[in-house]
C-alpha atoms as a PDB file:
ATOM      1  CA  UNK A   1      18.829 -19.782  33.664  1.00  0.00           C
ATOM      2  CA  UNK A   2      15.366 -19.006  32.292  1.00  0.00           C
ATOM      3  CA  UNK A   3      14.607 -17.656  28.997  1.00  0.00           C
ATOM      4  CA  UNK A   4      11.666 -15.847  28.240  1.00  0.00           C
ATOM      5  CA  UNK A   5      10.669 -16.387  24.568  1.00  0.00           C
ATOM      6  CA  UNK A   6       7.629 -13.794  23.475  1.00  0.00           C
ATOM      7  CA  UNK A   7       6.205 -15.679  20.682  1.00  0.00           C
ATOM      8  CA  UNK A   8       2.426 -15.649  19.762  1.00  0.00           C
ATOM      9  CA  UNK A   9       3.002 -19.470  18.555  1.00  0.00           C
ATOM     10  CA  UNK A  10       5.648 -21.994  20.011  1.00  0.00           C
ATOM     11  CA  UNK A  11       4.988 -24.466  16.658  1.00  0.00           C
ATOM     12  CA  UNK A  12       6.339 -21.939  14.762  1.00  0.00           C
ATOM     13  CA  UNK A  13      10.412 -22.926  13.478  1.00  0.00           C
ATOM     14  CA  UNK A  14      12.138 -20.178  14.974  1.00  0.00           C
ATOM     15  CA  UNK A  15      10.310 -20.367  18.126  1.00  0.00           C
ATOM     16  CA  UNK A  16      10.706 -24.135  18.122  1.00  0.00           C
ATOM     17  CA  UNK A  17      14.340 -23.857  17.403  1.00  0.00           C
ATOM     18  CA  UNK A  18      15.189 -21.420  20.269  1.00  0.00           C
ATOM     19  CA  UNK A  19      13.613 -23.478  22.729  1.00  0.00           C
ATOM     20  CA  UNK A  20      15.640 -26.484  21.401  1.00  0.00           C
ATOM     21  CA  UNK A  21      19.217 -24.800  21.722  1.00  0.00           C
ATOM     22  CA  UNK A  22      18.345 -23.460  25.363  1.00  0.00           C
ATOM     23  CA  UNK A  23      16.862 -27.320  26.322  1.00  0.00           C
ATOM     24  CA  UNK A  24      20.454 -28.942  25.005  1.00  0.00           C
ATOM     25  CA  UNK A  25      22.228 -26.061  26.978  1.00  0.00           C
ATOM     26  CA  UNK A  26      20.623 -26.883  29.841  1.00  0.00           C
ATOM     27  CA  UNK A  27      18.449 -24.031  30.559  1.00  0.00           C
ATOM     28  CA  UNK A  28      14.752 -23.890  30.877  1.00  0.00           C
ATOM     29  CA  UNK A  29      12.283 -21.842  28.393  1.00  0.00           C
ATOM     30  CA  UNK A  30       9.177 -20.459  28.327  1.00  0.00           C
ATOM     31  CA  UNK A  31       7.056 -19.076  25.359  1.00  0.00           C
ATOM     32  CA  UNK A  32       4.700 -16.526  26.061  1.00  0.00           C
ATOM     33  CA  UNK A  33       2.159 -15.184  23.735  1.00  0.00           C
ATOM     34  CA  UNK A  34       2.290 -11.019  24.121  1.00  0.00           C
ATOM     35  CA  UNK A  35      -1.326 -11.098  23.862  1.00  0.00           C
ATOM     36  CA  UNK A  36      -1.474 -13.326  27.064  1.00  0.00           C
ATOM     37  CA  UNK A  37       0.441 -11.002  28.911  1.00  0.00           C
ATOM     38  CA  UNK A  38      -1.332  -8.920  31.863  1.00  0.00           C
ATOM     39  CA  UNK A  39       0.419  -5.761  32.138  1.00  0.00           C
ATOM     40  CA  UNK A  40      -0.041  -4.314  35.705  1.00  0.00           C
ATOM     41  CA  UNK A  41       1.315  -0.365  36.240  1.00  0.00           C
ATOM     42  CA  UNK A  42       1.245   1.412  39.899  1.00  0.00           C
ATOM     43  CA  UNK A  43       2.942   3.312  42.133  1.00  0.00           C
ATOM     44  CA  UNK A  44       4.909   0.619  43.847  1.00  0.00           C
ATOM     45  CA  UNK A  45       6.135  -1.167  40.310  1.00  0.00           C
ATOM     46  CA  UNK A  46       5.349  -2.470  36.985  1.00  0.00           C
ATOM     47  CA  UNK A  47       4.651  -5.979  36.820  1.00  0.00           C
ATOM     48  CA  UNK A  48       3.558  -8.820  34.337  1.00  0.00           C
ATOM     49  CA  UNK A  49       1.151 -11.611  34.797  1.00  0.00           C
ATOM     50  CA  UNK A  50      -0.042 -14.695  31.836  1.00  0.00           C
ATOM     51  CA  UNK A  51      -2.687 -15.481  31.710  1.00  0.00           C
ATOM     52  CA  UNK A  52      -4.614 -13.984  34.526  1.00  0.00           C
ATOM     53  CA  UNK A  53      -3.371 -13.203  37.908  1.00  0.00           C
ATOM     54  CA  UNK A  54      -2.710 -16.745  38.915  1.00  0.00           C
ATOM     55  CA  UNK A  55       1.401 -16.996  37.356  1.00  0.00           C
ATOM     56  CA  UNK A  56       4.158 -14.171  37.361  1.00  0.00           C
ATOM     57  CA  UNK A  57       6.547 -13.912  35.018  1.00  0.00           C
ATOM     58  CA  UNK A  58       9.306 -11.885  37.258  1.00  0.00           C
ATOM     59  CA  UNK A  59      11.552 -14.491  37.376  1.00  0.00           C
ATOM     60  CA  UNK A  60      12.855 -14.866  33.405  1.00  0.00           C
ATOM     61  CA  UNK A  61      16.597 -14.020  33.436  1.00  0.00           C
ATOM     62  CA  UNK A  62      16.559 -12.651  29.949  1.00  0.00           C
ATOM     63  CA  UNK A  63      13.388 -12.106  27.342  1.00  0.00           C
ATOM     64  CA  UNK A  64      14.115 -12.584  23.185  1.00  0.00           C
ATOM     65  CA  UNK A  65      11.489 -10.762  21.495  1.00  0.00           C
ATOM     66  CA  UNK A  66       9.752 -12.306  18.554  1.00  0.00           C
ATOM     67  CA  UNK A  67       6.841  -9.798  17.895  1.00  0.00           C
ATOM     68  CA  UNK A  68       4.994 -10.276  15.019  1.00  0.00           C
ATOM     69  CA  UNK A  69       3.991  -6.790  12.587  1.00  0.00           C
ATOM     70  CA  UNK A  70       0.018  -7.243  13.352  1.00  0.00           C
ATOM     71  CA  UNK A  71       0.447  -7.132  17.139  1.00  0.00           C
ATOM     72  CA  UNK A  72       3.560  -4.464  16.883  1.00  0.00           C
ATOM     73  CA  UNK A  73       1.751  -2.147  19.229  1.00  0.00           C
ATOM     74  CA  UNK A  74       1.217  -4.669  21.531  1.00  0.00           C
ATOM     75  CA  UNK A  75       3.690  -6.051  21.408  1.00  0.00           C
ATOM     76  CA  UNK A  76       6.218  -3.607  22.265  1.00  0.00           C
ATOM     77  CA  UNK A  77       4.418  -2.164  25.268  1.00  0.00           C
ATOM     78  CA  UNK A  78       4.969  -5.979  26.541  1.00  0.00           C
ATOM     79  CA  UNK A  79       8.646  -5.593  25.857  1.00  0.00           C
ATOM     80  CA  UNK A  80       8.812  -2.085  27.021  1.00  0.00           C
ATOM     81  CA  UNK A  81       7.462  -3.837  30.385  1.00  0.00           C
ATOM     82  CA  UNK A  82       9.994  -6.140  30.804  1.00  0.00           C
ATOM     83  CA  UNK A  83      12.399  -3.443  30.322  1.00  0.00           C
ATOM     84  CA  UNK A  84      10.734  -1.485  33.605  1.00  0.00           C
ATOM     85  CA  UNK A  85      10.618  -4.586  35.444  1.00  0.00           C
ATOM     86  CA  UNK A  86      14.553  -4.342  34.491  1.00  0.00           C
ATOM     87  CA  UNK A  87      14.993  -7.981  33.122  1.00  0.00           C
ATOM     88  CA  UNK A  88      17.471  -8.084  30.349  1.00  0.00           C
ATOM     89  CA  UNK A  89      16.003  -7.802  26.482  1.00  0.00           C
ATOM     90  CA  UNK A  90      17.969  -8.827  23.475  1.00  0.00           C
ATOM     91  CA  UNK A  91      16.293  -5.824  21.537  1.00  0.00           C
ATOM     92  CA  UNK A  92      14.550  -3.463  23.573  1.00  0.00           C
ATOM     93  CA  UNK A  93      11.104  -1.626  22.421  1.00  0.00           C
ATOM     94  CA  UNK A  94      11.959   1.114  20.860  1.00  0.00           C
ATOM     95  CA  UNK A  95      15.124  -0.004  18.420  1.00  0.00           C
ATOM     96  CA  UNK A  96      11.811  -2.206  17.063  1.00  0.00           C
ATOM     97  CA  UNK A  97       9.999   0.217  17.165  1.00  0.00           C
ATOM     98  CA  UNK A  98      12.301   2.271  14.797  1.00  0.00           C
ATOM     99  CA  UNK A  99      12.930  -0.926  12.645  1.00  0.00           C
ATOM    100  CA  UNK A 100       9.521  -0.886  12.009  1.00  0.00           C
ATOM    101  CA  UNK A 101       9.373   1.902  10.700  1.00  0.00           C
ATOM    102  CA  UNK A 102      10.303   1.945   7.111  1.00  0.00           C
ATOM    103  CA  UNK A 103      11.396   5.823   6.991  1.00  0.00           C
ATOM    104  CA  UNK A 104      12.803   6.471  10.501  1.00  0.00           C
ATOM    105  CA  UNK A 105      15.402   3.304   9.917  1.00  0.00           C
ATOM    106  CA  UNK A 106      16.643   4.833   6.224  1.00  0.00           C
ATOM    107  CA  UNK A 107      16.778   7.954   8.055  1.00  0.00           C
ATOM    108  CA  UNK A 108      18.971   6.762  10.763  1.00  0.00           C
ATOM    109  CA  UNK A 109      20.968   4.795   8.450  1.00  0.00           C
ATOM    110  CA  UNK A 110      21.614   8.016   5.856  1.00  0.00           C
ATOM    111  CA  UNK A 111      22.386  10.166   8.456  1.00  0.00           C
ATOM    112  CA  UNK A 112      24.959   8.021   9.727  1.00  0.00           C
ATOM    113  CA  UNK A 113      26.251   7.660   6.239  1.00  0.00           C
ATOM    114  CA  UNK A 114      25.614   4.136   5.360  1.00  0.00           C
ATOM    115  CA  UNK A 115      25.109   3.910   1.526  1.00  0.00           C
ATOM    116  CA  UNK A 116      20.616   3.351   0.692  1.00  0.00           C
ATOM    117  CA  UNK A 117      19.071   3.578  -1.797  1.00  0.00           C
ATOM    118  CA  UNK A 118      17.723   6.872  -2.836  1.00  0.00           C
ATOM    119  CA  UNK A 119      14.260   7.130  -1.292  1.00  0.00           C
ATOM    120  CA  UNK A 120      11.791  10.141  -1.420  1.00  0.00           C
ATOM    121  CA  UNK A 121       8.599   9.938   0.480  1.00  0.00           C
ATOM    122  CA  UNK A 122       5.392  11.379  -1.356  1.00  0.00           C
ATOM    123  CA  UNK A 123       2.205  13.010  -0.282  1.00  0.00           C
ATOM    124  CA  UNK A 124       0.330  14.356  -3.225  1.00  0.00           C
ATOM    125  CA  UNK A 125       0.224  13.156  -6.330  1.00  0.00           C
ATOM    126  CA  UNK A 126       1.759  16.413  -7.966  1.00  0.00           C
ATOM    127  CA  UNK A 127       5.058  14.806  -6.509  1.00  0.00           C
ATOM    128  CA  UNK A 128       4.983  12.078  -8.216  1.00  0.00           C
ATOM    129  CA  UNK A 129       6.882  12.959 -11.277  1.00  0.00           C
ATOM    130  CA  UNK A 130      10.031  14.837  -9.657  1.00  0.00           C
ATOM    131  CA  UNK A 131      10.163  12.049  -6.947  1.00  0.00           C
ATOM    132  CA  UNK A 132      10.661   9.401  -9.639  1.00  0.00           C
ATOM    133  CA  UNK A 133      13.416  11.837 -11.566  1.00  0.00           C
ATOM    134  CA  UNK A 134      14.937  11.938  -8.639  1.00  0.00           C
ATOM    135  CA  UNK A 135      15.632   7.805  -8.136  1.00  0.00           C
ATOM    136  CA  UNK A 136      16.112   7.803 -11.842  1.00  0.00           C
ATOM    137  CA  UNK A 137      12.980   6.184 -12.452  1.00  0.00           C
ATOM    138  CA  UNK A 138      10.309   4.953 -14.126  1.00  0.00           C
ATOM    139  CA  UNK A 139      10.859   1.748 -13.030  1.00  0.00           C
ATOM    140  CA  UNK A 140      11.435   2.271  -9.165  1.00  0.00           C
ATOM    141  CA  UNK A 141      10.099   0.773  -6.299  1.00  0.00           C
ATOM    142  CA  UNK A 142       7.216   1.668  -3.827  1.00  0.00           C
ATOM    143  CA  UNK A 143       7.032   0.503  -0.821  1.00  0.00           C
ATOM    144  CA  UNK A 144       4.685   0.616   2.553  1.00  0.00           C
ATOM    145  CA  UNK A 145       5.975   2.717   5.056  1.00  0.00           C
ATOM    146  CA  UNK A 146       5.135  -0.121   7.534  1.00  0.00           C
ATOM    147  CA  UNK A 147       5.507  -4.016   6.021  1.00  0.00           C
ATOM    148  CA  UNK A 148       7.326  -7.071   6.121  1.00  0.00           C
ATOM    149  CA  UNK A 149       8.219  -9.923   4.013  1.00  0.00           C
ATOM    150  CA  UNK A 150       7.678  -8.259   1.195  1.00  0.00           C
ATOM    151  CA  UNK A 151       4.311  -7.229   1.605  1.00  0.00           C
ATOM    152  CA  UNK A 152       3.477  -3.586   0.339  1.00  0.00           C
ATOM    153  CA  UNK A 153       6.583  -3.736  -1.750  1.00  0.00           C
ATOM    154  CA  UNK A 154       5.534  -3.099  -5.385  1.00  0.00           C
ATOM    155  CA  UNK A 155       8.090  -2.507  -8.699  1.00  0.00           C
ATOM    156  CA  UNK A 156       6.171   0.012 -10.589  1.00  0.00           C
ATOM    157  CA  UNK A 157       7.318   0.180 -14.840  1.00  0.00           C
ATOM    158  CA  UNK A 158       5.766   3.599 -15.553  1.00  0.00           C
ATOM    159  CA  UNK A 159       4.546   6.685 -13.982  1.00  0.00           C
ATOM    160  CA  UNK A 160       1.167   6.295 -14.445  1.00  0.00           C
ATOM    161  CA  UNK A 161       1.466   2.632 -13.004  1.00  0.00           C
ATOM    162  CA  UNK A 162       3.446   4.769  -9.898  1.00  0.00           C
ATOM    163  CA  UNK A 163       0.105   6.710  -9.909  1.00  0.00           C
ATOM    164  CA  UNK A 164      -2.644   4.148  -9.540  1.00  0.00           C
ATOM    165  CA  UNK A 165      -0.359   2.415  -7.120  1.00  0.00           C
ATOM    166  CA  UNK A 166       0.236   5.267  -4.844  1.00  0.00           C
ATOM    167  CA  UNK A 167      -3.301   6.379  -4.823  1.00  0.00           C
ATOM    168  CA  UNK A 168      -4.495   3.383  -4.299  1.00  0.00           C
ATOM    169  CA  UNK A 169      -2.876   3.408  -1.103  1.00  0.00           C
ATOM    170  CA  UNK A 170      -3.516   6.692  -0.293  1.00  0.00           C
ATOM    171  CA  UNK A 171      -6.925   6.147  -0.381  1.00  0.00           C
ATOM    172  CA  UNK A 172      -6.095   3.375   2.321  1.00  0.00           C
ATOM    173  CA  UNK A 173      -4.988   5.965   4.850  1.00  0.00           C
ATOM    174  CA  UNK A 174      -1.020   4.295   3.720  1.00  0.00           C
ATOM    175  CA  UNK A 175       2.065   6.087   3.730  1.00  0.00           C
ATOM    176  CA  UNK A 176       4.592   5.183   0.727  1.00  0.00           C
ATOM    177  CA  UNK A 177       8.003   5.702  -0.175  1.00  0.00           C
ATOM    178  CA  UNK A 178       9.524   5.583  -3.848  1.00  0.00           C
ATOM    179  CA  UNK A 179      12.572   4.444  -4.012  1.00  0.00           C
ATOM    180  CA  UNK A 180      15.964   3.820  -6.800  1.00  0.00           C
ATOM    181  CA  UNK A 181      15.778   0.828  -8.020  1.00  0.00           C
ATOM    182  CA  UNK A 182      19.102  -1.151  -8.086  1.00  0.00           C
ATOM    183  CA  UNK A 183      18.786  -2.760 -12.065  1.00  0.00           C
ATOM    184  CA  UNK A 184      22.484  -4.518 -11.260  1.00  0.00           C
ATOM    185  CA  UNK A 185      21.054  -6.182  -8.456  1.00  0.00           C
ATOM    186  CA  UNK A 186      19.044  -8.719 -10.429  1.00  0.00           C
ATOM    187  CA  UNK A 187      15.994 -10.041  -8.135  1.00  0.00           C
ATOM    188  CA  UNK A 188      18.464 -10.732  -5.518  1.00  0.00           C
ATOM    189  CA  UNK A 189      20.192  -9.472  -1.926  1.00  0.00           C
ATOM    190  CA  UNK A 190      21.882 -10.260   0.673  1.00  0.00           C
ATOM    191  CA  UNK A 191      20.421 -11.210   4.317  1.00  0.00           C
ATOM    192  CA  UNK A 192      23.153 -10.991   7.042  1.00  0.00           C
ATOM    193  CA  UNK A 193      22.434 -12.462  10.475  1.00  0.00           C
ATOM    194  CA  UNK A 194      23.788 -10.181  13.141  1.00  0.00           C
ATOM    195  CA  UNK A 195      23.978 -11.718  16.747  1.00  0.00           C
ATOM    196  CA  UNK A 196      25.970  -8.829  19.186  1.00  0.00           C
ATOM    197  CA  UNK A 197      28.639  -7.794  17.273  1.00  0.00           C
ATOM    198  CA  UNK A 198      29.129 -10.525  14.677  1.00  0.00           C
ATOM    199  CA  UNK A 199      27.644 -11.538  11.364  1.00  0.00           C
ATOM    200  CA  UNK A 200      27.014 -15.338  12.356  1.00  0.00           C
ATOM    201  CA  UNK A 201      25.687 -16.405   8.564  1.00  0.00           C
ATOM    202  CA  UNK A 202      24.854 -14.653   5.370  1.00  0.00           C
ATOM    203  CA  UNK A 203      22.952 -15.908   2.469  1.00  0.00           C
ATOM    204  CA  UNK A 204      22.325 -13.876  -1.048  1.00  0.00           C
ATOM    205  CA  UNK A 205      18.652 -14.394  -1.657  1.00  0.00           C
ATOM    206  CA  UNK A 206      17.262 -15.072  -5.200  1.00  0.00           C
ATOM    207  CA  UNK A 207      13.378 -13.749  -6.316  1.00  0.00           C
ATOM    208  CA  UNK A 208      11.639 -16.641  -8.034  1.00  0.00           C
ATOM    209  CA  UNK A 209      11.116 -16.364 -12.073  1.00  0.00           C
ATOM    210  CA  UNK A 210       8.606 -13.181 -12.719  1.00  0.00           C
ATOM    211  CA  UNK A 211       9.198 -11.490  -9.157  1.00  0.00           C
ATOM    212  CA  UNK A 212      11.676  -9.396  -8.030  1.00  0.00           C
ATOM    213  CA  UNK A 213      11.197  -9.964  -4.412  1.00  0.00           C
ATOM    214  CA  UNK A 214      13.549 -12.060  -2.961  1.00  0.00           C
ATOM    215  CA  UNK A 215      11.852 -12.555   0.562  1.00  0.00           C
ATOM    216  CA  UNK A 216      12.046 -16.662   0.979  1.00  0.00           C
ATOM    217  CA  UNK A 217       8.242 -15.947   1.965  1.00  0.00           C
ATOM    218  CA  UNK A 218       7.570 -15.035  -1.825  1.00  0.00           C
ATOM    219  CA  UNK A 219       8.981 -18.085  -2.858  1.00  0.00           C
ATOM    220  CA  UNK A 220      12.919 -16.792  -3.255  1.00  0.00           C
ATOM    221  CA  UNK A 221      16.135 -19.331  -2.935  1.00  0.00           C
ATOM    222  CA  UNK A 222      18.823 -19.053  -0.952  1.00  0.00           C
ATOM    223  CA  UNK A 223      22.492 -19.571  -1.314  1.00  0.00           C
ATOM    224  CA  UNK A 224      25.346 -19.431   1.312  1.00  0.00           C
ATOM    225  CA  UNK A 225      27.886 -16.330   0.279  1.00  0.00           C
ATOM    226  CA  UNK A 226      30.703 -15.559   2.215  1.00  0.00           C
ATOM    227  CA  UNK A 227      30.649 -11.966   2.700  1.00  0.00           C
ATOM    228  CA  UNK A 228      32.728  -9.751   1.846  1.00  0.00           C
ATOM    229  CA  UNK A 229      34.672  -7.874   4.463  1.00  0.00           C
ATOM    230  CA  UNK A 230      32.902  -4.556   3.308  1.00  0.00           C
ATOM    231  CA  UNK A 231      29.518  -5.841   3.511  1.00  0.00           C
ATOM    232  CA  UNK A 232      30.261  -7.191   6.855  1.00  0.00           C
ATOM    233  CA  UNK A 233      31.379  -3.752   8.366  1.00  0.00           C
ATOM    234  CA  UNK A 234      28.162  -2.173   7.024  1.00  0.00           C
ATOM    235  CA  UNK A 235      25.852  -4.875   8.351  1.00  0.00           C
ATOM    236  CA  UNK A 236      27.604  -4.298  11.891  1.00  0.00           C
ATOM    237  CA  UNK A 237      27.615  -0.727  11.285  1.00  0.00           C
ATOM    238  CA  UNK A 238      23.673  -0.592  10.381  1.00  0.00           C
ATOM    239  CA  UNK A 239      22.677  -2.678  13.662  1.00  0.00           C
ATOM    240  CA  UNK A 240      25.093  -0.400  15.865  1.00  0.00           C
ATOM    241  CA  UNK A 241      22.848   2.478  14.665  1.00  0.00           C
ATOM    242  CA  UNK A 242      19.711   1.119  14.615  1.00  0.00           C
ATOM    243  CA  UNK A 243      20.876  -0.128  18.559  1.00  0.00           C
ATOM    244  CA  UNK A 244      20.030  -3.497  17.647  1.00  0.00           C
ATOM    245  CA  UNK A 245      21.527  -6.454  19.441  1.00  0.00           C
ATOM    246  CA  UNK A 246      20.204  -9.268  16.901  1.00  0.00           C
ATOM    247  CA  UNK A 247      18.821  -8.900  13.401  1.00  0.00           C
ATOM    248  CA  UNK A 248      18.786  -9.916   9.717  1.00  0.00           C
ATOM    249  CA  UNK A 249      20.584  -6.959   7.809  1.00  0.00           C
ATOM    250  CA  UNK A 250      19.240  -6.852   4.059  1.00  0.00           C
ATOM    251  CA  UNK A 251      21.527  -5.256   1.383  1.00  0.00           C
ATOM    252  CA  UNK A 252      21.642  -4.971  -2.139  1.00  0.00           C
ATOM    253  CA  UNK A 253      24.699  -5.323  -4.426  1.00  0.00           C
ATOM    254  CA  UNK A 254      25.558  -2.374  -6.654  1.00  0.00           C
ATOM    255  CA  UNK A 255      27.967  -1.161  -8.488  1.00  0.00           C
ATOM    256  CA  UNK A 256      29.208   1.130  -5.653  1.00  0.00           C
ATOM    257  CA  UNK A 257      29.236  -1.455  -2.855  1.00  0.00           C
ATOM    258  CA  UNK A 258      26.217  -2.398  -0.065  1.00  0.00           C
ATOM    259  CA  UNK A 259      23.201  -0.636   0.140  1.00  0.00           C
ATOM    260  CA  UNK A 260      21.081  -1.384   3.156  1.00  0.00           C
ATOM    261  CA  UNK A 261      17.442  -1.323   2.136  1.00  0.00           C
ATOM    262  CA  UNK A 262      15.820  -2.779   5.275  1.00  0.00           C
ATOM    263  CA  UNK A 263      16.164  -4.485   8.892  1.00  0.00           C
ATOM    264  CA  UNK A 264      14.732  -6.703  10.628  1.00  0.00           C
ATOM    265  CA  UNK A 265      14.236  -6.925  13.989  1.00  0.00           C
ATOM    266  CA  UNK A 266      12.589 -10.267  14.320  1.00  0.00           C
ATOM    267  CA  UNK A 267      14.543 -12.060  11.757  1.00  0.00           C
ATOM    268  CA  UNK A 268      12.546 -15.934  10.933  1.00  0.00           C
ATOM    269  CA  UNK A 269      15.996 -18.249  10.099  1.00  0.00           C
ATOM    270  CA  UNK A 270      14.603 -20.994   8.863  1.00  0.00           C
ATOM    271  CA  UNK A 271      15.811 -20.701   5.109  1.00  0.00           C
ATOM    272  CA  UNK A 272      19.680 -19.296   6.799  1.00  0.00           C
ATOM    273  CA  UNK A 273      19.837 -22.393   8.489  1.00  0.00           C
ATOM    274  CA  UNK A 274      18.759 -24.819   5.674  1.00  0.00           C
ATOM    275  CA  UNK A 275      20.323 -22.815   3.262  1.00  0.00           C
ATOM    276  CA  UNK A 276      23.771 -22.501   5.331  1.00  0.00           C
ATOM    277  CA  UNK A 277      23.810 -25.314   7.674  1.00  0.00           C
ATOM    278  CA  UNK A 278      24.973 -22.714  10.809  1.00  0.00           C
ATOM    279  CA  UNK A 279      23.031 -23.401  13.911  1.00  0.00           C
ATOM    280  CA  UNK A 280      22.071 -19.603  14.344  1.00  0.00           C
ATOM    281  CA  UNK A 281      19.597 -20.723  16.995  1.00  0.00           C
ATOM    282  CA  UNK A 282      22.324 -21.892  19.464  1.00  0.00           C
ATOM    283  CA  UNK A 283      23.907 -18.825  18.729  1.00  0.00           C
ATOM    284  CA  UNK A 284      20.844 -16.364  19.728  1.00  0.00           C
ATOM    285  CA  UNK A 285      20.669 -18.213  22.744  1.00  0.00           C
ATOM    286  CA  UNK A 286      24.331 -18.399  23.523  1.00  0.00           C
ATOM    287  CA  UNK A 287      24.449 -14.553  23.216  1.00  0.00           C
ATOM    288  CA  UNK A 288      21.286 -14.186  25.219  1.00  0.00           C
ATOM    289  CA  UNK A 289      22.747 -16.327  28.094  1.00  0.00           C
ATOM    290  CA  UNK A 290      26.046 -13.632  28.013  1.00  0.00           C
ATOM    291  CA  UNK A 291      23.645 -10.471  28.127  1.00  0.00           C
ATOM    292  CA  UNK A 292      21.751 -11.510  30.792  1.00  0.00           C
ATOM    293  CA  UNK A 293      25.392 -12.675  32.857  1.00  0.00           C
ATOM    294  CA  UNK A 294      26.755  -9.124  31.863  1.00  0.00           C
ATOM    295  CA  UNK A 295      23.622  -7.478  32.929  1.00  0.00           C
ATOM    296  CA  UNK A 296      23.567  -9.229  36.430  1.00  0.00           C
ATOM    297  CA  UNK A 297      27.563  -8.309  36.744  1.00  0.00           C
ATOM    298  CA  UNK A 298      26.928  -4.738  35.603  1.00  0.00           C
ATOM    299  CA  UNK A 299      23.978  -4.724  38.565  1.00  0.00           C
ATOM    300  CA  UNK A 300      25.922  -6.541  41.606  1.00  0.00           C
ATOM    301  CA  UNK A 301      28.712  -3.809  40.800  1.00  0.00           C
ATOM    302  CA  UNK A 302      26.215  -0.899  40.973  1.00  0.00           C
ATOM    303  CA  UNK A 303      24.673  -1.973  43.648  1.00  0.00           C
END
């Protein structure tokens, strides 16, 4: 089989590590940078070219997204092609799209009753005071509505520290969320790799001395942590809702239980499989290899 990997660089490790697994399973790859792609609509049917018009792409038996924040847009209208084109996706455009998309996921998630933490999303700085009463704050958290690995995420002591913060971004054109900030959780969470309906690995993640981010990109440690079964029902839960077929599932630990604070859609591995020794790669591209059988089954029988 062929698998499509949409990747803007094929050096980078999770890239490099998908390719691998498919090679030793026997199957060929191809990485193709999303801003290569030549996206052709018309009345007869959608189509995608690299690079040109000289090399088709219609012939990948499944695609694995890896689109990067600062070509999200992009991006997804390349994945949202593929989808048209009906060739099999493990995570389709717009479950991204929502991951993304800081409010819309903790929406989805509360309203399907999975435990977050309590998040209010501010306009004005008259709100300011009553949104940070209502997290139980100062301190609490602020965060970008749109960010990843940690970026935009900022722990603010005071009110007036909320203030300059949240103005600051304002005046950026940014739209910011306070947030409850979990004191029992200590600088650290929980990342849970969800491939189809299993947690393959989980690691709790430790913030460096003098941050409280614990994104491995901010300089944060990793330890393996077998998860408890409660955890592991809300990590499955919180992809099922988000309809997400592979992601890394990031939860804090309270003193109530999990509380999802984020997904991700595009989850980088590198520090799960140092930290944990599973070979999550082989796994991706295992379940990719199944999808794209089902698909083909579920096809031939419609047809």
């Amino acid at each position: 089989m062929v698998v499509g990997i949409l990747s803007r660089r094929r050096s980078l490790y999770t890239t490099r590590r998908l390719v691998e697994s498919a090679l030793k399973l026997g199957h060929e790859t191809r990485v193709l940078n999303p801003l290569h792609c030549f996206l052709v609509l018309s009345q007869r049917a959608p189509e995608i070219y690299y690079r040109g018009l000289e090399a088709r792409v219609s012939d990948l038996d499944v695609v694995l997204p890896r689109i990067g924040a600062s070509i999200t847009e992009h991006g997804l209208a390349v994945v949202n092609q593929f989808d048209m084109m009906g060739v099999p996706l493990v995570n389709n455009s717009q479950p991204i799209a929502r991951s993304r998309d800081k409010l819309r996921s903790l929406q989805l998630l509360a309203r399907a009753g999975i435990d977050i933490p309590k998040t209010v999303m501010v306009s004005d700085p008259s709100q300011i005071h009553r949104a940070l009463e209502i997290v139980g704050g100062p301190p609490a958290i602020l965060k970008v509505v749109k960010g990843t690995q940690g970026i935009g995420v900022i722990l603010a002591e005071t009110e007036q520290a909320a203030l300059t913060v949240l103005e600051t971004f304002w005046n950026l054109g940014m739209n910011i969320l306070v947030q409850e900030f979990i004191e029992e959780s200590e600088g650290r969470d929980i990342r849970a790799l969800v491939v189809g309906d299993r947690v393959v690995t989980a690691m709790r993640r430790q913030a460096s001395v003098g941050e409280f981010r614990s994104n491995v990109h901010r300089g944060g440690t990793g330890t393996v942590v077998d998860l408890p079964e409660s955890y592991r029902r809300v990590a499955l839960e919180a992809m099922r809702v988000m309809e997400l077929q592979l992601g890394g599932v990031d939860m804090l630990e309270s003193e109530t239980g999990p509380k999802v604070v984020e997904i991700n859609s595009s989850p980088g591995f590198e520090g799960l499989e140092r930290w944990t020794g599973v070979d999550i790669a082989s796994a991706i591209i295992e379940y990719a290899l199944s999808f794209a059988r089902s698909q083909k089954r579920k096809r031939k029988g419609g047809a």
